[in-house]
N, C-alpha and C. Protein backbone atom coordinates (compact mmCIF):
# COMPACT_ATOMS: atom_id res chain seq x y z
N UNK A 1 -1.51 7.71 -7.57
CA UNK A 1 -0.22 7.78 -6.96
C UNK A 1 0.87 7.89 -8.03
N UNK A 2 0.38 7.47 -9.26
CA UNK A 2 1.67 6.94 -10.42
C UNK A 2 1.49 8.26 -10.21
N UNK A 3 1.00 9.44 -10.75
CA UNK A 3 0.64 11.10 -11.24
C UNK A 3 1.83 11.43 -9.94
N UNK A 4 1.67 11.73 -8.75
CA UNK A 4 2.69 12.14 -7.54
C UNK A 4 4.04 11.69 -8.15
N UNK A 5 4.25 9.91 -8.52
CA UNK A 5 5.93 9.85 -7.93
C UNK A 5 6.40 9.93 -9.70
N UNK A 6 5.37 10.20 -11.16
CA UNK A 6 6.16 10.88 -11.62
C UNK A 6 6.69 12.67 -11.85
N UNK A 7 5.83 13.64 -11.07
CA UNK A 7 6.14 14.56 -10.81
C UNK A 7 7.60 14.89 -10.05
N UNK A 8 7.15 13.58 -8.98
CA UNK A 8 8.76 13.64 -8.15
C UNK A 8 9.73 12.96 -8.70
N UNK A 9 10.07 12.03 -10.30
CA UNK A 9 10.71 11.83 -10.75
C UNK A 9 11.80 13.00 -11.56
N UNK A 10 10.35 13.83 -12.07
CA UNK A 10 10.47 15.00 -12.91
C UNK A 10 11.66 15.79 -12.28
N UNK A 11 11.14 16.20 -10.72
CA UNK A 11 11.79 17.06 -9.90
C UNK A 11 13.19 16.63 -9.19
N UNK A 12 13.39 15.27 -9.13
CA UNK A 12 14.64 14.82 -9.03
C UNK A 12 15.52 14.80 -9.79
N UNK A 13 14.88 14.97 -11.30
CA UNK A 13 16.07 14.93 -12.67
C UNK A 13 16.10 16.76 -12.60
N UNK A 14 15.53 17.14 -11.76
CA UNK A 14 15.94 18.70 -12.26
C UNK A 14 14.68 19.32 -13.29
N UNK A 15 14.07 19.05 -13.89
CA UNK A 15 13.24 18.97 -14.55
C UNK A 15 11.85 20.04 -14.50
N UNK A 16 11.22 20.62 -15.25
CA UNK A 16 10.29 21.36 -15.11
C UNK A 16 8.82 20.54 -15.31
N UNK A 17 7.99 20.81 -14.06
CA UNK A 17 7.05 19.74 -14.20
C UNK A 17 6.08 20.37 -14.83
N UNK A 18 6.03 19.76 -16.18
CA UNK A 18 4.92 20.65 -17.10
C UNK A 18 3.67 19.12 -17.36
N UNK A 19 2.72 19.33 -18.19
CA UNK A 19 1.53 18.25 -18.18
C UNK A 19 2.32 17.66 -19.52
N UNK A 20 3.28 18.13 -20.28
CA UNK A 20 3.53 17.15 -21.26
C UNK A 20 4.83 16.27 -21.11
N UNK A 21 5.30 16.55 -20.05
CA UNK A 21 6.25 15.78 -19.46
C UNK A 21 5.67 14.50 -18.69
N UNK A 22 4.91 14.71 -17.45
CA UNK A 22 4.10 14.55 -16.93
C UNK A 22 3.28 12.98 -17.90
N UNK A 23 2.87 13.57 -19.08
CA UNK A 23 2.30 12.73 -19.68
C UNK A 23 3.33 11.38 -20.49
N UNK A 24 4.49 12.05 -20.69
CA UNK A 24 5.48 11.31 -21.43
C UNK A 24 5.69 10.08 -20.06
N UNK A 25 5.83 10.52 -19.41
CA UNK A 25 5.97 9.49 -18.05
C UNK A 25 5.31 8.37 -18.04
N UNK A 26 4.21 9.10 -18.04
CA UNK A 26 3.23 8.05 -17.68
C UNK A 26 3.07 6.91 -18.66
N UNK A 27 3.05 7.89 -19.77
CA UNK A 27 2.82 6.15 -21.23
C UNK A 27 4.25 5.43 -21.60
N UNK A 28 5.60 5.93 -20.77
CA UNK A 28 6.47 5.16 -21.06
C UNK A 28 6.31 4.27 -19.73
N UNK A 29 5.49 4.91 -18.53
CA UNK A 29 5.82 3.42 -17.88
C UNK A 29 4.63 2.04 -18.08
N UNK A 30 3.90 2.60 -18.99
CA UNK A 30 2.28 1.94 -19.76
C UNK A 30 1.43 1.88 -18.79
N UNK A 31 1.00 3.29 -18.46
CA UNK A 31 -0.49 3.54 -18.24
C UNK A 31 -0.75 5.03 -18.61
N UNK A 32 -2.12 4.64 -19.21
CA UNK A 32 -2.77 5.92 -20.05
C UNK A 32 -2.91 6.81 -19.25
N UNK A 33 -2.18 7.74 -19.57
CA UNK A 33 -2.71 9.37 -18.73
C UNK A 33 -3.97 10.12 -18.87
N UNK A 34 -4.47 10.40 -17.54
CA UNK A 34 -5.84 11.40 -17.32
C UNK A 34 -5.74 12.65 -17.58
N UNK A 35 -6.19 13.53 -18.50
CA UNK A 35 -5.44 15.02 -18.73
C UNK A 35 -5.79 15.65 -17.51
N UNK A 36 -7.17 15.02 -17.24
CA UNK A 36 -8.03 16.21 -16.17
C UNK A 36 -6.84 15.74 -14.78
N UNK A 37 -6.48 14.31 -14.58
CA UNK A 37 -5.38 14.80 -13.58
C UNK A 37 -4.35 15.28 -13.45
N UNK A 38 -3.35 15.31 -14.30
CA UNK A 38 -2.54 15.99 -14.56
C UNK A 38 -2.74 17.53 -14.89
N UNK A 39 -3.64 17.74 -15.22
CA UNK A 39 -3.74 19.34 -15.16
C UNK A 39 -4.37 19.57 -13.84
N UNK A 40 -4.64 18.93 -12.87
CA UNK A 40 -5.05 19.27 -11.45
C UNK A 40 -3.52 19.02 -11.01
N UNK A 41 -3.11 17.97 -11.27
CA UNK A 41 -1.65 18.08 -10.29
C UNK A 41 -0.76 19.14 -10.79
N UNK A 42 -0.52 19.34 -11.96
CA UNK A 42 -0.10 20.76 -12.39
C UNK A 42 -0.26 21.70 -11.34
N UNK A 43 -1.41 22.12 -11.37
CA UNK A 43 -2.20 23.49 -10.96
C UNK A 43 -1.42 23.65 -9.23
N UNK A 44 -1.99 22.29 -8.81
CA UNK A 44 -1.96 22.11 -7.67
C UNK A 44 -0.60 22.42 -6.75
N UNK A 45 0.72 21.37 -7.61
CA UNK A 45 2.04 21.82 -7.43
C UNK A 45 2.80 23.07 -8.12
N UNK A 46 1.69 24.18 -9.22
CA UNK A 46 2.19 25.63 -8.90
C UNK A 46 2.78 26.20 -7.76
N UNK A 47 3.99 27.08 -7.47
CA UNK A 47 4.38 27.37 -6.51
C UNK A 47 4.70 27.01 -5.21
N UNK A 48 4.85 25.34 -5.26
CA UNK A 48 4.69 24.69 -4.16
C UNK A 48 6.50 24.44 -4.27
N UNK A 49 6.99 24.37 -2.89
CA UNK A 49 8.72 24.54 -2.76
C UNK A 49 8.39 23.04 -2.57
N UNK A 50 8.89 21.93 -3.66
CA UNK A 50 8.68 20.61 -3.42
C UNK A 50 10.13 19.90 -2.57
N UNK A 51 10.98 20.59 -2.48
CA UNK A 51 11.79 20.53 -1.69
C UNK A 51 11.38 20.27 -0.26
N UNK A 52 10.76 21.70 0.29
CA UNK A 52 10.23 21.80 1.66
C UNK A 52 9.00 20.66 1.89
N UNK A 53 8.53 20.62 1.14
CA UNK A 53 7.51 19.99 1.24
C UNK A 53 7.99 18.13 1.36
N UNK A 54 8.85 18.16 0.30
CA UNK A 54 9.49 16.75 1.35
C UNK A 54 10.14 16.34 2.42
N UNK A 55 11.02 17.51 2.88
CA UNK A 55 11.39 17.48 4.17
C UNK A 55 10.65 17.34 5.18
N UNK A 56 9.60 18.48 5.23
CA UNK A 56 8.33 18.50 5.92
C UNK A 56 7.71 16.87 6.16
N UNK A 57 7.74 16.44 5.20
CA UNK A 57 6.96 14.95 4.98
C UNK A 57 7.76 14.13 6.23
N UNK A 58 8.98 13.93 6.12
CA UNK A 58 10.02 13.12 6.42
C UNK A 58 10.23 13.57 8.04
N UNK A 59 10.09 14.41 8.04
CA UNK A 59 10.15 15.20 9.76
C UNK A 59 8.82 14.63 10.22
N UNK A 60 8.09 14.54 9.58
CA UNK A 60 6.72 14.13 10.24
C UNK A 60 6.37 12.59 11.09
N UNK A 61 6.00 12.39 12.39
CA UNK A 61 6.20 11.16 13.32
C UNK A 61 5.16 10.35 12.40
N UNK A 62 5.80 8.73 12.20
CA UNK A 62 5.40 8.14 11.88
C UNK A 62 4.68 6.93 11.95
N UNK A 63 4.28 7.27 13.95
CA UNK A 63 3.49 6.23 13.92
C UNK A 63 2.06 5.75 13.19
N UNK A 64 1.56 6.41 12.77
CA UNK A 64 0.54 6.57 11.49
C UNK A 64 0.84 5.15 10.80
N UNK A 65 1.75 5.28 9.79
CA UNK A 65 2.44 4.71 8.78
C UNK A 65 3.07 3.10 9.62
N UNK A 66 3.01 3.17 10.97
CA UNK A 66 3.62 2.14 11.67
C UNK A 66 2.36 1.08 11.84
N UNK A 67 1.50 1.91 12.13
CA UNK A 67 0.08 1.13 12.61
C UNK A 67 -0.36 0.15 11.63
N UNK A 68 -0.59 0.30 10.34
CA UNK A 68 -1.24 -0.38 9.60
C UNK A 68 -0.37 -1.52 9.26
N UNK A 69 1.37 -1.42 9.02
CA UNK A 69 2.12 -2.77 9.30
C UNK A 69 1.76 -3.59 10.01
N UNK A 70 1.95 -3.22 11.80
CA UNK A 70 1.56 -3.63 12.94
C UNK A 70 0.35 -4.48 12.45
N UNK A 71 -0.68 -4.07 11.99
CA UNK A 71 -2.09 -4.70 12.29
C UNK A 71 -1.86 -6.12 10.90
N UNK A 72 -1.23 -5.59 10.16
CA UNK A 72 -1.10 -6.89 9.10
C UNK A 72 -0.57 -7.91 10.11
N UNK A 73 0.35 -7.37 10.49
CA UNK A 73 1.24 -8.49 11.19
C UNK A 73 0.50 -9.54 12.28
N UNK A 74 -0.21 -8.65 12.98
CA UNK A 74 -1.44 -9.45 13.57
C UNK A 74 -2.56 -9.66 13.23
N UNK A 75 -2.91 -9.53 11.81
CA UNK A 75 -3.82 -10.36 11.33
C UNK A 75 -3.16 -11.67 10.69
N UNK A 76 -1.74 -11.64 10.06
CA UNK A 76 -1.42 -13.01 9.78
C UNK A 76 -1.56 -13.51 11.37
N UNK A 77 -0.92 -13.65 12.24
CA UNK A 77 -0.70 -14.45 13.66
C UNK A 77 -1.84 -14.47 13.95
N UNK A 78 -2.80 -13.68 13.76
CA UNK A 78 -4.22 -14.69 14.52
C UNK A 78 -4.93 -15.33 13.30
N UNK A 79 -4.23 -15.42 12.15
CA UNK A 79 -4.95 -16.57 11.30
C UNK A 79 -4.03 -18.01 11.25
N UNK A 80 -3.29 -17.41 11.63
CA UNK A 80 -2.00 -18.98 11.64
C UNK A 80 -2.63 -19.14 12.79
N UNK A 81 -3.13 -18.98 14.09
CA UNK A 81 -3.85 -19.52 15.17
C UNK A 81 -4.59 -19.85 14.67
N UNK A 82 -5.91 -19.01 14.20
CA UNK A 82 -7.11 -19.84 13.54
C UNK A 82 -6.88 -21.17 13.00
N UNK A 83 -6.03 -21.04 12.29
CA UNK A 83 -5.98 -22.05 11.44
C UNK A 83 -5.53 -23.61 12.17
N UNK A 84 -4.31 -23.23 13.29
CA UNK A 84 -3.77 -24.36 14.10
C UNK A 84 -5.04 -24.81 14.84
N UNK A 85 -5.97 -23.77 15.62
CA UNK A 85 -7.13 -24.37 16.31
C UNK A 85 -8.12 -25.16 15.19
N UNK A 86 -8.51 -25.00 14.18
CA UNK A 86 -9.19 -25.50 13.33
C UNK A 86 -8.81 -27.19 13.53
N UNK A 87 -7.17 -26.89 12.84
CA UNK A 87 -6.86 -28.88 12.64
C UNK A 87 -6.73 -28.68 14.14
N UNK A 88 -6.79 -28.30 15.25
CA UNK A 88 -7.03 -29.33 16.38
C UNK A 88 -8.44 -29.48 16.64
N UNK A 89 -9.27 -28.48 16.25
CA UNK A 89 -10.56 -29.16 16.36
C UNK A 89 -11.00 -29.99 15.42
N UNK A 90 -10.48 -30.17 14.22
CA UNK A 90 -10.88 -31.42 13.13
C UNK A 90 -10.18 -32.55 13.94
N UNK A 91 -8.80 -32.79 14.29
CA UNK A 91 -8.61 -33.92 14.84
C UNK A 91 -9.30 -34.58 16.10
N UNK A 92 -9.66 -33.56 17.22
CA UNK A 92 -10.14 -33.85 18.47
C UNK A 92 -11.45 -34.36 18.10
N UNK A 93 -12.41 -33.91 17.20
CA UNK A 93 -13.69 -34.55 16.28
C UNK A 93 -13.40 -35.65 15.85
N UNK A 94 -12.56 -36.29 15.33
CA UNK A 94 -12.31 -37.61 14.23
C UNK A 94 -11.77 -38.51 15.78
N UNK A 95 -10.84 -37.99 16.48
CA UNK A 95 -10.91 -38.44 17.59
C UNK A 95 -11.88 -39.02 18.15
N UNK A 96 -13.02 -38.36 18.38
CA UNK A 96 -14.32 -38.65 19.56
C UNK A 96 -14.97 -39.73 18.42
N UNK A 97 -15.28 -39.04 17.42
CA UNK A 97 -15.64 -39.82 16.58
C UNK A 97 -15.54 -41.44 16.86
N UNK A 98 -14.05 -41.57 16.32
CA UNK A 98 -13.43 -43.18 16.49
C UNK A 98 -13.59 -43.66 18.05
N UNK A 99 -13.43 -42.68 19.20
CA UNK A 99 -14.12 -43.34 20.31
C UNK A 99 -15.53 -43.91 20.44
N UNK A 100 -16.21 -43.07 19.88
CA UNK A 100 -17.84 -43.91 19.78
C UNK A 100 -18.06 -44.69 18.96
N UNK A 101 -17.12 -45.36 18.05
CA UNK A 101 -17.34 -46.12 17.45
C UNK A 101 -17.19 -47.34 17.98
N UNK A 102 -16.24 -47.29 19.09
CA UNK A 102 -15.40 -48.54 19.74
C UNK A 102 -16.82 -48.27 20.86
N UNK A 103 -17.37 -47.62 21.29
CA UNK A 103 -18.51 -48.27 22.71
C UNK A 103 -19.68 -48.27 21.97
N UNK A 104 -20.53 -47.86 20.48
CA UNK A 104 -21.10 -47.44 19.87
C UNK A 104 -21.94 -48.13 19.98
């Protein structure tokens, strides 16, 4: 992903996205650059209107991108349940417990 948003750094300063730019990026933000990817993302964003291509992005419906929030969100709430049923079943146990001790 670092390889994508510094290309689109490149292209926001105006910039020509070449592999030695590309590479300067990457080791100033300290991680070692892959040549073989960067010369695929090169290749790849030849002739590509990166303009359109973000618009395109941004027009695009996003419930996709909504879903996987959503599901975090209900995996915390059914572990904060889990978790509340747990200490009520540890207490309702220590409970019964101390009852059979008293008729035991």
């Amino acid at each position: 992903m670092e390889y994508v948003y510094s290309a689109l750094l490149l292209h926001a300063a105006g910039k020509e996205i070449k592999e030695d730019s590309l590479t300067g990026i990457l080791k100033a933000a300290g991680i070692e650059p892959d040549n073989a990817r960067i010369k695929a993302l090169t290749a790849a964003l030849e002739g590509v209107n990166i303009e359109e291509a973000i618009s395109t992005a941004v027009a695009m419906p996003g419930p996709a991108a909504a879903a996987p929030a959503a599901s975090v969100a209900e995996k915390k709430e059914e572990e904060k349940k889990e978790k509340k049923e747990e200490e009520k079943k540890v207490s309702e146990d220590e409970a019964a417990a101390g009852l059979g001790a008293l008729f035991g």
